[in-house]
PDB file of N, CA and C in Angstrom:
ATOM      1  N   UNK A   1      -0.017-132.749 -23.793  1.00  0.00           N
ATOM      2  CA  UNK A   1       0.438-132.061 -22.624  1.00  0.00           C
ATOM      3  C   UNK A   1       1.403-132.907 -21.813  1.00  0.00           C
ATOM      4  N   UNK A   2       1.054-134.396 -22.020  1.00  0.00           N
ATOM      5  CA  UNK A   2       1.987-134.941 -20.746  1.00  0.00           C
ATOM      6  C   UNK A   2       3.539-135.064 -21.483  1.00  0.00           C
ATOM      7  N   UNK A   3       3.165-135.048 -23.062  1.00  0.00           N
ATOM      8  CA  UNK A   3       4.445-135.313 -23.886  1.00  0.00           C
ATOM      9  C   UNK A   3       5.821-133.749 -22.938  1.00  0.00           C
ATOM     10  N   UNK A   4       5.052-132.978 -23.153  1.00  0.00           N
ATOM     11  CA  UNK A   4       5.941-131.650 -22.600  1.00  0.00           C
ATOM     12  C   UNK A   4       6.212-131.203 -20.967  1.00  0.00           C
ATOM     13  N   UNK A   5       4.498-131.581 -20.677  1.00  0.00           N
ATOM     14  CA  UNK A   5       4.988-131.538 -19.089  1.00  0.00           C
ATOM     15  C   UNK A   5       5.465-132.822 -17.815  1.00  0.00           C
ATOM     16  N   UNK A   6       5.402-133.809 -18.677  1.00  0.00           N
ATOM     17  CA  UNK A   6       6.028-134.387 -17.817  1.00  0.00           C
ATOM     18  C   UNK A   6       6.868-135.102 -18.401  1.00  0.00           C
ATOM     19  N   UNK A   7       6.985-135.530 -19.583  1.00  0.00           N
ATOM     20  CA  UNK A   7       7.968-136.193 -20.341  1.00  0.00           C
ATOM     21  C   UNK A   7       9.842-135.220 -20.530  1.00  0.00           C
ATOM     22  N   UNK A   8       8.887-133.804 -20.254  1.00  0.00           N
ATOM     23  CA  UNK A   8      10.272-132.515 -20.790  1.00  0.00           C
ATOM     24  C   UNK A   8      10.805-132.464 -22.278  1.00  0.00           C
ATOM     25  N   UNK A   9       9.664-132.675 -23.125  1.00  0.00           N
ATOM     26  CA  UNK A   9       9.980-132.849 -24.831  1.00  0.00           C
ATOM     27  C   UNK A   9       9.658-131.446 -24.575  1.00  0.00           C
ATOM     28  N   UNK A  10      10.563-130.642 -25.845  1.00  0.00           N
ATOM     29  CA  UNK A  10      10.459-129.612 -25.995  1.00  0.00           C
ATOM     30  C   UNK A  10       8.912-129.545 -27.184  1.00  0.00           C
ATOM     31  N   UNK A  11       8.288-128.647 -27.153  1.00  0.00           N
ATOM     32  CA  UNK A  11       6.763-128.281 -28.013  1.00  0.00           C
ATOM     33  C   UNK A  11       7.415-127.791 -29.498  1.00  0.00           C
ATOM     34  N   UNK A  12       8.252-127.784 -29.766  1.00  0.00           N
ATOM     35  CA  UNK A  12       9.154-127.849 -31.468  1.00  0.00           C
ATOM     36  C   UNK A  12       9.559-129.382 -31.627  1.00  0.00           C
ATOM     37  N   UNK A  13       9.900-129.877 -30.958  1.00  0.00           N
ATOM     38  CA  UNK A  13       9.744-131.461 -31.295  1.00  0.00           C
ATOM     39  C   UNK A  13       8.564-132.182 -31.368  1.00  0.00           C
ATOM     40  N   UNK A  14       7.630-131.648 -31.364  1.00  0.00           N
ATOM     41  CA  UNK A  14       6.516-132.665 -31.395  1.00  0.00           C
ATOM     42  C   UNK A  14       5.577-131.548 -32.956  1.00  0.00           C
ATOM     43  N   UNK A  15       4.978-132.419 -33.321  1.00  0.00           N
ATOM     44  CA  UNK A  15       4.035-132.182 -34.793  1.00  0.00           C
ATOM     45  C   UNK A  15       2.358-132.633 -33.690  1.00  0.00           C
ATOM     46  N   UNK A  16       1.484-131.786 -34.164  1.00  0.00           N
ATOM     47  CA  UNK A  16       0.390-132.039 -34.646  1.00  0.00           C
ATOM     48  C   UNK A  16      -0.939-131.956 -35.789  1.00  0.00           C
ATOM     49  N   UNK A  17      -1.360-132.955 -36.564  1.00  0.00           N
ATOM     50  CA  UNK A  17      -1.847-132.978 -37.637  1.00  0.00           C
ATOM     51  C   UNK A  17      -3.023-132.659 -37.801  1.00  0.00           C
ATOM     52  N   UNK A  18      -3.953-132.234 -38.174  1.00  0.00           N
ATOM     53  CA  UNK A  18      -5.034-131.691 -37.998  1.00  0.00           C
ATOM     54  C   UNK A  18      -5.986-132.042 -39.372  1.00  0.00           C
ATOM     55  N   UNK A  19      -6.962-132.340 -39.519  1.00  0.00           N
ATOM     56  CA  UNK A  19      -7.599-132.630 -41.163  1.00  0.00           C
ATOM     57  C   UNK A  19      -8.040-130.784 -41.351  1.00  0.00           C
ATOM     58  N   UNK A  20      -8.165-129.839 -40.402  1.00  0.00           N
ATOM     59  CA  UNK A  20      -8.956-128.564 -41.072  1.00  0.00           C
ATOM     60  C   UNK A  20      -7.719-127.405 -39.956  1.00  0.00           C
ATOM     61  N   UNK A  21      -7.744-126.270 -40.890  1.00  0.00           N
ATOM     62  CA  UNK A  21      -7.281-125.547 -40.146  1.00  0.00           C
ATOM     63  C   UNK A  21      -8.127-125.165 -39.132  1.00  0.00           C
ATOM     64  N   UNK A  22      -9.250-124.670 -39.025  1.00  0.00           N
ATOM     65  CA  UNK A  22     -10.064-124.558 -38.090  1.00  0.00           C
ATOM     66  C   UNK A  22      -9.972-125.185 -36.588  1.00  0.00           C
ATOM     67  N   UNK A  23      -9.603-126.736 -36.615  1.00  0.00           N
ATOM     68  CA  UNK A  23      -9.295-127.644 -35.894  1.00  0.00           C
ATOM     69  C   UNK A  23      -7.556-127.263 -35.217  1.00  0.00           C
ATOM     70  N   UNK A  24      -7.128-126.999 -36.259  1.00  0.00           N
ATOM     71  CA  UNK A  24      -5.773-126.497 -35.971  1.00  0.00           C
ATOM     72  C   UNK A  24      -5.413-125.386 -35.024  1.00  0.00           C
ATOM     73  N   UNK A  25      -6.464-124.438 -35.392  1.00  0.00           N
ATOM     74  CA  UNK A  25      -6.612-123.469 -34.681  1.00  0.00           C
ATOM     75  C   UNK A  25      -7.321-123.302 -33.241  1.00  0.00           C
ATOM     76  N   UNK A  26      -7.779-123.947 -32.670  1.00  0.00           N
ATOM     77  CA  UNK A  26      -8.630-124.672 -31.920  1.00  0.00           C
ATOM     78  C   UNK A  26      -7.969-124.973 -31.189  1.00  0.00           C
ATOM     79  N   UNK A  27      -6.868-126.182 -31.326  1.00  0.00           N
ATOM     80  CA  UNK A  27      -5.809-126.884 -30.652  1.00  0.00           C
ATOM     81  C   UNK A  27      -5.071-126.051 -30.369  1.00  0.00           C
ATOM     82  N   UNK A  28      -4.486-125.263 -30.863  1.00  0.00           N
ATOM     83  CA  UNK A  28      -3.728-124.042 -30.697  1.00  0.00           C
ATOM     84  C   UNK A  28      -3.932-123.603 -28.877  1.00  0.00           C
ATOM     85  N   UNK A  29      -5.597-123.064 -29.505  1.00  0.00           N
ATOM     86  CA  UNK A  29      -6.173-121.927 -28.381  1.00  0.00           C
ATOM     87  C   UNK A  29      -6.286-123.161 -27.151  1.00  0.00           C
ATOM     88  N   UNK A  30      -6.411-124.179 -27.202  1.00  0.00           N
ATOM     89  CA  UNK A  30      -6.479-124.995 -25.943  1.00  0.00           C
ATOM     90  C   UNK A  30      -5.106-125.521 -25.468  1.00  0.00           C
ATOM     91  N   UNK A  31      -3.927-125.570 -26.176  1.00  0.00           N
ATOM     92  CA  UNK A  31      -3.111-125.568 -25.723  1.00  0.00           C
ATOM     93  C   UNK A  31      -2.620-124.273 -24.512  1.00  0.00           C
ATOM     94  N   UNK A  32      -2.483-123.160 -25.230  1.00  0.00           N
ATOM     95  CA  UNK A  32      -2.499-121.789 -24.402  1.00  0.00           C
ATOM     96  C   UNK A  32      -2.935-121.884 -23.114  1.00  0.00           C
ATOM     97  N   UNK A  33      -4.478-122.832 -23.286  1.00  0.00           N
ATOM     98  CA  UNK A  33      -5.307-122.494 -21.764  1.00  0.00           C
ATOM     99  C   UNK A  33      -4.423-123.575 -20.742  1.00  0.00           C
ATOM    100  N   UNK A  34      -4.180-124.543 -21.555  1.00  0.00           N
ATOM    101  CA  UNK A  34      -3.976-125.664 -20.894  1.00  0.00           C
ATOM    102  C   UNK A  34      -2.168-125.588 -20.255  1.00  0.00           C
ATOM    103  N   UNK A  35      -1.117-124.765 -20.823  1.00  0.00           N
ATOM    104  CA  UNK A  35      -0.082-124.538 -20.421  1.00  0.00           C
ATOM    105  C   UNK A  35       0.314-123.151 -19.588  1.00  0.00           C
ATOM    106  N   UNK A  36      -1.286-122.163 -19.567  1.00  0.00           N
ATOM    107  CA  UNK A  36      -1.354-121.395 -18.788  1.00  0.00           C
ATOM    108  C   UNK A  36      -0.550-121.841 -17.083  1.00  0.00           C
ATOM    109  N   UNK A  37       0.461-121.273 -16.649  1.00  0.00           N
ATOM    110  CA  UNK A  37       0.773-121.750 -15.471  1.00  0.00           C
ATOM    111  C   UNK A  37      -0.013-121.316 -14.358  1.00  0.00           C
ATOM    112  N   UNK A  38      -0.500-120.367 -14.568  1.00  0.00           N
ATOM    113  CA  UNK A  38      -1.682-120.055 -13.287  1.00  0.00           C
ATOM    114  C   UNK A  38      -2.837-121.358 -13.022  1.00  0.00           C
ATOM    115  N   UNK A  39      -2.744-122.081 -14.090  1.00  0.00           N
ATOM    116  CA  UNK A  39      -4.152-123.031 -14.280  1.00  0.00           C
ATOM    117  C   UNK A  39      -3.194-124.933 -13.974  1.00  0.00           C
ATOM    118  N   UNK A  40      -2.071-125.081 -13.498  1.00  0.00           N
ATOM    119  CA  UNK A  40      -1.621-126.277 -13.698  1.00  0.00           C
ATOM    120  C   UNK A  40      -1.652-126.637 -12.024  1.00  0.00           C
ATOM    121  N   UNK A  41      -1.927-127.539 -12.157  1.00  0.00           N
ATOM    122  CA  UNK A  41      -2.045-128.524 -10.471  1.00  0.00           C
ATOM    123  C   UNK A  41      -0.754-128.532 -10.269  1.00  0.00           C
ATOM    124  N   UNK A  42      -0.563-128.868  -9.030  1.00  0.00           N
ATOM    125  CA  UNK A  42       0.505-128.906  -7.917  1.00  0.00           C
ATOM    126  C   UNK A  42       1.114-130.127  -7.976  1.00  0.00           C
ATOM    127  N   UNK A  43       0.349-131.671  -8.599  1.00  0.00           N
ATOM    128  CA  UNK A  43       0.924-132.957  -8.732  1.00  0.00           C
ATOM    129  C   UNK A  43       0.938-133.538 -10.010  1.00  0.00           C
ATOM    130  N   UNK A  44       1.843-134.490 -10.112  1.00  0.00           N
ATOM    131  CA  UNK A  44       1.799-135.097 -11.359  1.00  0.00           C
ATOM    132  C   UNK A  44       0.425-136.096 -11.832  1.00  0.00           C
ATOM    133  N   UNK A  45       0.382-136.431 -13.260  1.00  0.00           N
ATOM    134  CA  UNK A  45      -0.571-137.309 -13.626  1.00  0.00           C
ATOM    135  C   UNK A  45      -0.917-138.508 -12.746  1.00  0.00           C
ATOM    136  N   UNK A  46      -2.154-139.188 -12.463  1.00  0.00           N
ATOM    137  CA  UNK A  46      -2.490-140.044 -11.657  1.00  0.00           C
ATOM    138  C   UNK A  46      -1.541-141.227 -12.515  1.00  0.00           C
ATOM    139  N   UNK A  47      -0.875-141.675 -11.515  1.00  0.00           N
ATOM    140  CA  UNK A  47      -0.494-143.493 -11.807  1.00  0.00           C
ATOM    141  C   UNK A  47       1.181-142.460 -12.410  1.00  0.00           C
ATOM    142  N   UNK A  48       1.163-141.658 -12.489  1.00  0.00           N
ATOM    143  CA  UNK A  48       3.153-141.207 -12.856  1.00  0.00           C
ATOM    144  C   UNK A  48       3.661-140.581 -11.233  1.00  0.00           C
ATOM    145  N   UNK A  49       4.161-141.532 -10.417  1.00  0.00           N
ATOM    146  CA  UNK A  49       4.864-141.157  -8.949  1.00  0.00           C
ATOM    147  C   UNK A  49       6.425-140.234  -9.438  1.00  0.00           C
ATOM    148  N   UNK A  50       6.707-140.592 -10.449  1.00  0.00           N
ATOM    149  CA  UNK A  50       8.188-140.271 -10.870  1.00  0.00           C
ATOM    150  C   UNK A  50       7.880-139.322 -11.570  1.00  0.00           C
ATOM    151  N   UNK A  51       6.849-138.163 -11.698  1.00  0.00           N
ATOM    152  CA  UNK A  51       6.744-136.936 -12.854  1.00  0.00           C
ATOM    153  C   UNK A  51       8.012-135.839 -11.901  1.00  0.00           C
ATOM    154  N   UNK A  52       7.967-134.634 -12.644  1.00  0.00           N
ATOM    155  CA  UNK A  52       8.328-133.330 -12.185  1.00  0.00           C
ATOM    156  C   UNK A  52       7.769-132.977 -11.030  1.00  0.00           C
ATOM    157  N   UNK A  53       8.720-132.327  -9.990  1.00  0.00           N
ATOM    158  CA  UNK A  53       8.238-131.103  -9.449  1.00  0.00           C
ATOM    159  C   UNK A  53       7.523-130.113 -10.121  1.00  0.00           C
ATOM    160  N   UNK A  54       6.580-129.451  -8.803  1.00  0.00           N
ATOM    161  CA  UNK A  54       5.819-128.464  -9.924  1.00  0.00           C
ATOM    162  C   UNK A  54       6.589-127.253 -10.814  1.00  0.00           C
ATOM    163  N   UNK A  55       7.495-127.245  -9.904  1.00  0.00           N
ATOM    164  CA  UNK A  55       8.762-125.621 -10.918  1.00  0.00           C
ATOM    165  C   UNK A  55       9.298-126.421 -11.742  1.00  0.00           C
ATOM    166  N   UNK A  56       9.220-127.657 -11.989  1.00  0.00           N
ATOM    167  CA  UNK A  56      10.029-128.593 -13.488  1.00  0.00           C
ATOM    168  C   UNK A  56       9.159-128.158 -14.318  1.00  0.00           C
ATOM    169  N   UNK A  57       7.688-128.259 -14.437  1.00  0.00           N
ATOM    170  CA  UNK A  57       6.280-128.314 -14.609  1.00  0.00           C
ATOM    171  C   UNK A  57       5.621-126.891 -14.960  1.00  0.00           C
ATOM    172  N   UNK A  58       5.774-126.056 -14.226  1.00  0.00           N
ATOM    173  CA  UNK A  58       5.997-124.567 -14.675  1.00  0.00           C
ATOM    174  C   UNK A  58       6.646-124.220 -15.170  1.00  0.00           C
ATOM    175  N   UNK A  59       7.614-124.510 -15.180  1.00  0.00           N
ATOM    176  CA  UNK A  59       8.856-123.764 -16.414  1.00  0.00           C
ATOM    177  C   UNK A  59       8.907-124.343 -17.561  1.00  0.00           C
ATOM    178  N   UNK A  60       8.370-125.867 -17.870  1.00  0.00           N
ATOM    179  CA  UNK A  60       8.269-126.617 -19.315  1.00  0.00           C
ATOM    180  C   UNK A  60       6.998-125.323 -19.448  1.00  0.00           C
ATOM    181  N   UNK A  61       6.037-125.456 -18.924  1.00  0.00           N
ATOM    182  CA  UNK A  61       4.878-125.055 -19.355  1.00  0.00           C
ATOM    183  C   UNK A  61       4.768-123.099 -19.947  1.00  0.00           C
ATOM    184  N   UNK A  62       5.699-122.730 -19.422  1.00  0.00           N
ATOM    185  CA  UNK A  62       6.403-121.211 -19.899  1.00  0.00           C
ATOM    186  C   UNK A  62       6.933-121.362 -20.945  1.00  0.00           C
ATOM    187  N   UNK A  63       7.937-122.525 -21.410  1.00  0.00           N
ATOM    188  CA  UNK A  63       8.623-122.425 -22.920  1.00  0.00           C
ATOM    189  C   UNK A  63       7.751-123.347 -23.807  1.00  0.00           C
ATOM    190  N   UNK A  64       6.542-123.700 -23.028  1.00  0.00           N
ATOM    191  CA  UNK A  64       5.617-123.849 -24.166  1.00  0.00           C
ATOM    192  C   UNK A  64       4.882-123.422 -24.459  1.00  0.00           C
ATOM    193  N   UNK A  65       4.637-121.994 -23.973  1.00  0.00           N
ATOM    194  CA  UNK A  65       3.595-120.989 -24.261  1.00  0.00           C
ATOM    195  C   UNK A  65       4.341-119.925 -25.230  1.00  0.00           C
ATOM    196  N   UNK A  66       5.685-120.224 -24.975  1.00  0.00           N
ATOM    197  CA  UNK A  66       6.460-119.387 -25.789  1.00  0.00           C
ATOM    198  C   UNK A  66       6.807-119.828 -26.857  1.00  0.00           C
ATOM    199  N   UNK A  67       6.754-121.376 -27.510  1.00  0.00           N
ATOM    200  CA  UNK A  67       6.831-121.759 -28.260  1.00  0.00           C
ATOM    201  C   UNK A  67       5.677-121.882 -29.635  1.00  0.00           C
ATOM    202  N   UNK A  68       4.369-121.676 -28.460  1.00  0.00           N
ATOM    203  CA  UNK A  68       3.255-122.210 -29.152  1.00  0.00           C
ATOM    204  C   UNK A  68       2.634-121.668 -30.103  1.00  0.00           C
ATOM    205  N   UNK A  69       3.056-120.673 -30.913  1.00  0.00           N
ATOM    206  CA  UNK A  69       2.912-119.566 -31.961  1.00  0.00           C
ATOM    207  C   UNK A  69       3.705-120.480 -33.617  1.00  0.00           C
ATOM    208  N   UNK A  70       5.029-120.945 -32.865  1.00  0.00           N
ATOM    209  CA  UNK A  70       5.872-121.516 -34.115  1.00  0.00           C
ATOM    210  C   UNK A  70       5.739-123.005 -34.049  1.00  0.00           C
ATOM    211  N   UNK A  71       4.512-123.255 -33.201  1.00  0.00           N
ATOM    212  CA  UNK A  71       5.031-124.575 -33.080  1.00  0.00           C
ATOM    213  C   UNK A  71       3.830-125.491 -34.496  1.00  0.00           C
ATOM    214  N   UNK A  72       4.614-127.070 -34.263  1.00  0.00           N
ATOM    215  CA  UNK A  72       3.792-127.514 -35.806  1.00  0.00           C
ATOM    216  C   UNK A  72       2.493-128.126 -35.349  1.00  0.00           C
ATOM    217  N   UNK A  73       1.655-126.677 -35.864  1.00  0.00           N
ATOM    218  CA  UNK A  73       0.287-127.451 -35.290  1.00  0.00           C
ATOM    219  C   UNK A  73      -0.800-127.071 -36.450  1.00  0.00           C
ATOM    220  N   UNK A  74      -1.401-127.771 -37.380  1.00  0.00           N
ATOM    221  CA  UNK A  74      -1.969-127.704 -38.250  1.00  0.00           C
ATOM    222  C   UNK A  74      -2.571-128.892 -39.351  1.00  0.00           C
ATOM    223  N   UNK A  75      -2.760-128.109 -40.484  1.00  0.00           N
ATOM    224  CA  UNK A  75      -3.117-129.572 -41.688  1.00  0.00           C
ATOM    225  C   UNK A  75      -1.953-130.125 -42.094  1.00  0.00           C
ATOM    226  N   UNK A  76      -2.033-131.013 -42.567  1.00  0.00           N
ATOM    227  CA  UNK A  76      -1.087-132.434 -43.347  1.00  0.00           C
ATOM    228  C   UNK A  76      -0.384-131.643 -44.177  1.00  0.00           C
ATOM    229  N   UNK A  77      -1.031-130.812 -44.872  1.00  0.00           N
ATOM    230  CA  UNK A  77      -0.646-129.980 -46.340  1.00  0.00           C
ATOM    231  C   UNK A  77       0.065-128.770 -45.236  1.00  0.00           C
ATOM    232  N   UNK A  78      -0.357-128.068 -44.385  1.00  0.00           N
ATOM    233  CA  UNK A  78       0.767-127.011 -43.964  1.00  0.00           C
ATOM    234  C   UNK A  78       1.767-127.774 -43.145  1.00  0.00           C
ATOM    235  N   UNK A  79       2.159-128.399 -42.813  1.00  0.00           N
ATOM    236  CA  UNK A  79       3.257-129.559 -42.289  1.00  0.00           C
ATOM    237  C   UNK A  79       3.987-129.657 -43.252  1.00  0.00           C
ATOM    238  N   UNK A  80       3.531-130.658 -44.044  1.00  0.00           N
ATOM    239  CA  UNK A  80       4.379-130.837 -45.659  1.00  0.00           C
ATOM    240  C   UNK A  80       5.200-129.503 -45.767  1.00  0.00           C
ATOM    241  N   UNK A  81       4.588-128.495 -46.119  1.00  0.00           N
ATOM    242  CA  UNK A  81       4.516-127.241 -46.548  1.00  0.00           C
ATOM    243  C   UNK A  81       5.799-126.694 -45.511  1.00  0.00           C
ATOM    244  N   UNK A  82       5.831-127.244 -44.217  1.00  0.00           N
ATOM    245  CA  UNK A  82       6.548-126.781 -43.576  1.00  0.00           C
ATOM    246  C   UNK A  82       8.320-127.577 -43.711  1.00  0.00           C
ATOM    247  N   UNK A  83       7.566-128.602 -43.846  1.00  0.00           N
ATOM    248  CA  UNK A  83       9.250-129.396 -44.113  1.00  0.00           C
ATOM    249  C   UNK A  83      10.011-129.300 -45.319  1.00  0.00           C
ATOM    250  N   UNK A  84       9.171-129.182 -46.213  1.00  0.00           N
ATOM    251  CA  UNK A  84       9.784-128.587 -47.271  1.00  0.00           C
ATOM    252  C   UNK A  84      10.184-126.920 -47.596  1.00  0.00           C
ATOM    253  N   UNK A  85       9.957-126.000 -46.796  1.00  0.00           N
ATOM    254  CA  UNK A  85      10.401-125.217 -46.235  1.00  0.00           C
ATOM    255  C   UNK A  85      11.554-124.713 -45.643  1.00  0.00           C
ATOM    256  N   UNK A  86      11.718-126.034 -44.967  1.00  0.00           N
ATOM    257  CA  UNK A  86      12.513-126.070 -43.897  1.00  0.00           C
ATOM    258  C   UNK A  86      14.071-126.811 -44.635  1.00  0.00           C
ATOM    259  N   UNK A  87      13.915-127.317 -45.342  1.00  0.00           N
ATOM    260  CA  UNK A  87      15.004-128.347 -45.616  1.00  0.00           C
ATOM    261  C   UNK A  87      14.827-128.642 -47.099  1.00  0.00           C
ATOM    262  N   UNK A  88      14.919-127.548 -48.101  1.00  0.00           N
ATOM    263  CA  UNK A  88      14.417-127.510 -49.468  1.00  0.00           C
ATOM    264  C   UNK A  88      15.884-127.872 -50.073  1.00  0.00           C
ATOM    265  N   UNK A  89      16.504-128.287 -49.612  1.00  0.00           N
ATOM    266  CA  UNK A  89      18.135-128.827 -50.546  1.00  0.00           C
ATOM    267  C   UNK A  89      17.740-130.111 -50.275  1.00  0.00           C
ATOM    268  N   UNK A  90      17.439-130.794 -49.071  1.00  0.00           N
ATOM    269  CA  UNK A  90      17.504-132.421 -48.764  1.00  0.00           C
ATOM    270  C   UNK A  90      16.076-133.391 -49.492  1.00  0.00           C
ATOM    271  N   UNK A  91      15.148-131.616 -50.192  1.00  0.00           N
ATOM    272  CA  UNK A  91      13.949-132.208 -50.731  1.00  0.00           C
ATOM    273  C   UNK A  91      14.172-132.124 -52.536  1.00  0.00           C
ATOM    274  N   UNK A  92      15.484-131.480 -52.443  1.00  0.00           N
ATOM    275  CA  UNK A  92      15.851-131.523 -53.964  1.00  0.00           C
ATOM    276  C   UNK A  92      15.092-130.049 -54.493  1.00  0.00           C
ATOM    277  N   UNK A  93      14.513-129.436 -54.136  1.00  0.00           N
ATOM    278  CA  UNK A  93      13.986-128.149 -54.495  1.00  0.00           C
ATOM    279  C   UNK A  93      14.866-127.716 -55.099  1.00  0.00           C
ATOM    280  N   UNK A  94      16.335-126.981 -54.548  1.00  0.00           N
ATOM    281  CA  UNK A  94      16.220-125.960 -55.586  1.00  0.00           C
ATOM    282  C   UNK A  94      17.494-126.633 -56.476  1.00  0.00           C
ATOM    283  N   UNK A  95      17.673-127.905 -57.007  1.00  0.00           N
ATOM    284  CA  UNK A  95      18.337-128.613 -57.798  1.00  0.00           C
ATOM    285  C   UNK A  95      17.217-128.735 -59.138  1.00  0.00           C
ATOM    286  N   UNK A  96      16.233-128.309 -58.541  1.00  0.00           N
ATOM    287  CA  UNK A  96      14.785-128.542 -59.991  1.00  0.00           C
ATOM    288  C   UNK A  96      14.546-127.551 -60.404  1.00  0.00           C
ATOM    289  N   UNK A  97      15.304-127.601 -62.187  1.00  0.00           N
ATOM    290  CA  UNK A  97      15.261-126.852 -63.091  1.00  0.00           C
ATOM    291  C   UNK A  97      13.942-125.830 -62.538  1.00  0.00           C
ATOM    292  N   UNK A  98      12.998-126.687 -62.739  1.00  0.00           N
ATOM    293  CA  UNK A  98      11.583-125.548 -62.526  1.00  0.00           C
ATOM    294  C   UNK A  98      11.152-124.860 -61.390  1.00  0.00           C
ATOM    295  N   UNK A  99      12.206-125.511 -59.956  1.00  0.00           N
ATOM    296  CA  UNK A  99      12.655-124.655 -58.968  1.00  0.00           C
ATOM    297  C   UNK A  99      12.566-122.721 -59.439  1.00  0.00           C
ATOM    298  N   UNK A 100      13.630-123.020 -59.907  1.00  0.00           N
ATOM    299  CA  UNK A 100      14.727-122.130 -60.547  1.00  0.00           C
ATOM    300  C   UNK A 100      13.448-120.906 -61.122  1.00  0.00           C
ATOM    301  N   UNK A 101      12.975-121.813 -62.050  1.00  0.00           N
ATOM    302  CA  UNK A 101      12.056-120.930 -63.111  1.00  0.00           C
ATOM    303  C   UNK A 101      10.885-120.155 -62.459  1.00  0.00           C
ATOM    304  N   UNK A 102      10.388-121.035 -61.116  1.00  0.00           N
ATOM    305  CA  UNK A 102       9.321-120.627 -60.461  1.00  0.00           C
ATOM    306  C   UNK A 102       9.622-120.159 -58.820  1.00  0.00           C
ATOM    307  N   UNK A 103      10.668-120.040 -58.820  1.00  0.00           N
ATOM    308  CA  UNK A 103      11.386-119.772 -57.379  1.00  0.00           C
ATOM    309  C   UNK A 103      10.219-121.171 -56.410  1.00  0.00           C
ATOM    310  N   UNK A 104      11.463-120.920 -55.274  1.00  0.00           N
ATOM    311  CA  UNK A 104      11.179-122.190 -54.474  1.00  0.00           C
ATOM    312  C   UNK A 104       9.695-122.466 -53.978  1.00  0.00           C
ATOM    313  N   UNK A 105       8.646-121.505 -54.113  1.00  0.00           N
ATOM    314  CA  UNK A 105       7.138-121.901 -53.823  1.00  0.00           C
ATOM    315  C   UNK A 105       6.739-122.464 -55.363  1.00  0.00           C
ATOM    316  N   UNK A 106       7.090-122.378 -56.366  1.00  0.00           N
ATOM    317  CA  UNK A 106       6.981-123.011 -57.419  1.00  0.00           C
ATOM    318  C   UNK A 106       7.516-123.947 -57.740  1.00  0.00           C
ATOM    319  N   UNK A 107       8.845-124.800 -56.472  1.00  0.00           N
ATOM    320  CA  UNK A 107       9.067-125.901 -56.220  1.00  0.00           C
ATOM    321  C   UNK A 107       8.243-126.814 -55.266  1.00  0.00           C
ATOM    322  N   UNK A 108       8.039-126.057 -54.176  1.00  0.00           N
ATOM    323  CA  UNK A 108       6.894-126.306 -53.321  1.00  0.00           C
ATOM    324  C   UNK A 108       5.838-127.201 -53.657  1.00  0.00           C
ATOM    325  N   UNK A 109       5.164-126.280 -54.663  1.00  0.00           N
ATOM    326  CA  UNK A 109       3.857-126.421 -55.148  1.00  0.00           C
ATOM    327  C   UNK A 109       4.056-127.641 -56.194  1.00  0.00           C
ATOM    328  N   UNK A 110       4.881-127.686 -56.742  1.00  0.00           N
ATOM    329  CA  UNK A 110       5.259-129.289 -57.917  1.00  0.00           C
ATOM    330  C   UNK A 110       5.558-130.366 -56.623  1.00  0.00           C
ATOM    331  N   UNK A 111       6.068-130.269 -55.409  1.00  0.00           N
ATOM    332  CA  UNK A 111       6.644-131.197 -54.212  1.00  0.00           C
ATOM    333  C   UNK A 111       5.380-131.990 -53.883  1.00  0.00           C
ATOM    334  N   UNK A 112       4.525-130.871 -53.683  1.00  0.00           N
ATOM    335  CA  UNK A 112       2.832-131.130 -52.893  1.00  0.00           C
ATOM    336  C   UNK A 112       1.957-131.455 -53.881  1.00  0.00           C
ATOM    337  N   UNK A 113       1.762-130.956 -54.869  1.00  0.00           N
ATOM    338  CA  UNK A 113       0.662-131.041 -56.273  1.00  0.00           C
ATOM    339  C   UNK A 113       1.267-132.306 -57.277  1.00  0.00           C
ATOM    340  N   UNK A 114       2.384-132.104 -57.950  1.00  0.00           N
ATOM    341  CA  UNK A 114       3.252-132.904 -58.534  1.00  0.00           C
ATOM    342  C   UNK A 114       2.931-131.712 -59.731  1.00  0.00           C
ATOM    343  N   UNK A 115       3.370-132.112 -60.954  1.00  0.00           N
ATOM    344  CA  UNK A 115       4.100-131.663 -61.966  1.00  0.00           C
ATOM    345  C   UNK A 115       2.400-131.359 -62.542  1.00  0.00           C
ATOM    346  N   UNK A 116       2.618-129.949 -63.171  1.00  0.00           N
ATOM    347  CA  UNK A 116       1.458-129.169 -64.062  1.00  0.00           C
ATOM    348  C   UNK A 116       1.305-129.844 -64.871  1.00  0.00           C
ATOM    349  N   UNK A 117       0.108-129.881 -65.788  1.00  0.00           N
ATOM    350  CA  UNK A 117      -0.055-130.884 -67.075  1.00  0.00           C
ATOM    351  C   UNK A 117       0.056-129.877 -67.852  1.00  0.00           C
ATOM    352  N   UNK A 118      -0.020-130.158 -69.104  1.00  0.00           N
ATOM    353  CA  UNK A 118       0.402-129.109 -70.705  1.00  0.00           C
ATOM    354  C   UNK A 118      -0.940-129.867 -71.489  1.00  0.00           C
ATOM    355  N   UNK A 119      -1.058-129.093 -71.773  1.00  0.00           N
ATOM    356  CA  UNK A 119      -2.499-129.027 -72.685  1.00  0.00           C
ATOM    357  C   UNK A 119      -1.885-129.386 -73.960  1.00  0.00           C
ATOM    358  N   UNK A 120      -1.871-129.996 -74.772  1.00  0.00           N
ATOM    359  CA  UNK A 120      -1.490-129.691 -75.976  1.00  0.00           C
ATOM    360  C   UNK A 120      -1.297-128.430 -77.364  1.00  0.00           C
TER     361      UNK A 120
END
């Protein structure tokens, strides 16, 4: 919270990692409560004299409620999942033959798993 409300990082720049989705989901729902602007104090963090005004502070806290649907908050594996997603030329995806063969979640899945074995 202080990363967004008083720092002014936007909530798409920041990742959080989670070991379970469950947990993920969780964080989620307490973020919501916690950037609720009806629910945010009038002053900055104890020991920060130099934070935001509270309308600096309310309005981060609006584009992070609006953010907080797309934002990266989950397991290690849906992160991954997300950057390679996101940027599947700079991960070599779809330059891999088996890209191609298995479309890009069948690049994905060789990125995260590594390469299928063959039975003989």
């Amino acid at each position: 919270m202080t990363l967004v409300l008083t720092d002014g990082i936007a909530l798409d720049q920041i990742a959080a990692v989670t070991f379970t989705e469950k947990a993920g989901a969780e964080l989620r729902d307490r973020l919501r409560v916690a950037f609720d602007p009806s629910k945010l104090t009038d002053h900055a963090p104890i020991g920060d004299a130099g934070g935001p005004d509270p309308a600096q502070r309310t309005a981060r806290a609006e584009r992070a409620l609006d953010a907080i649907d797309s934002a990266a908050i989950g397991t290690l594996h849906s992160f991954a999942q997300r950057i390679l997603t996101l940027h599947p030329i700079e991960a070599n995806l779809l330059a891999d033959r088996g890209a191609r063969r298995g479309g890009l979640l069948g690049g994905l899945r060789r990125a995260l798993v590594g390469p299928a074995t063959r039975t003989p």
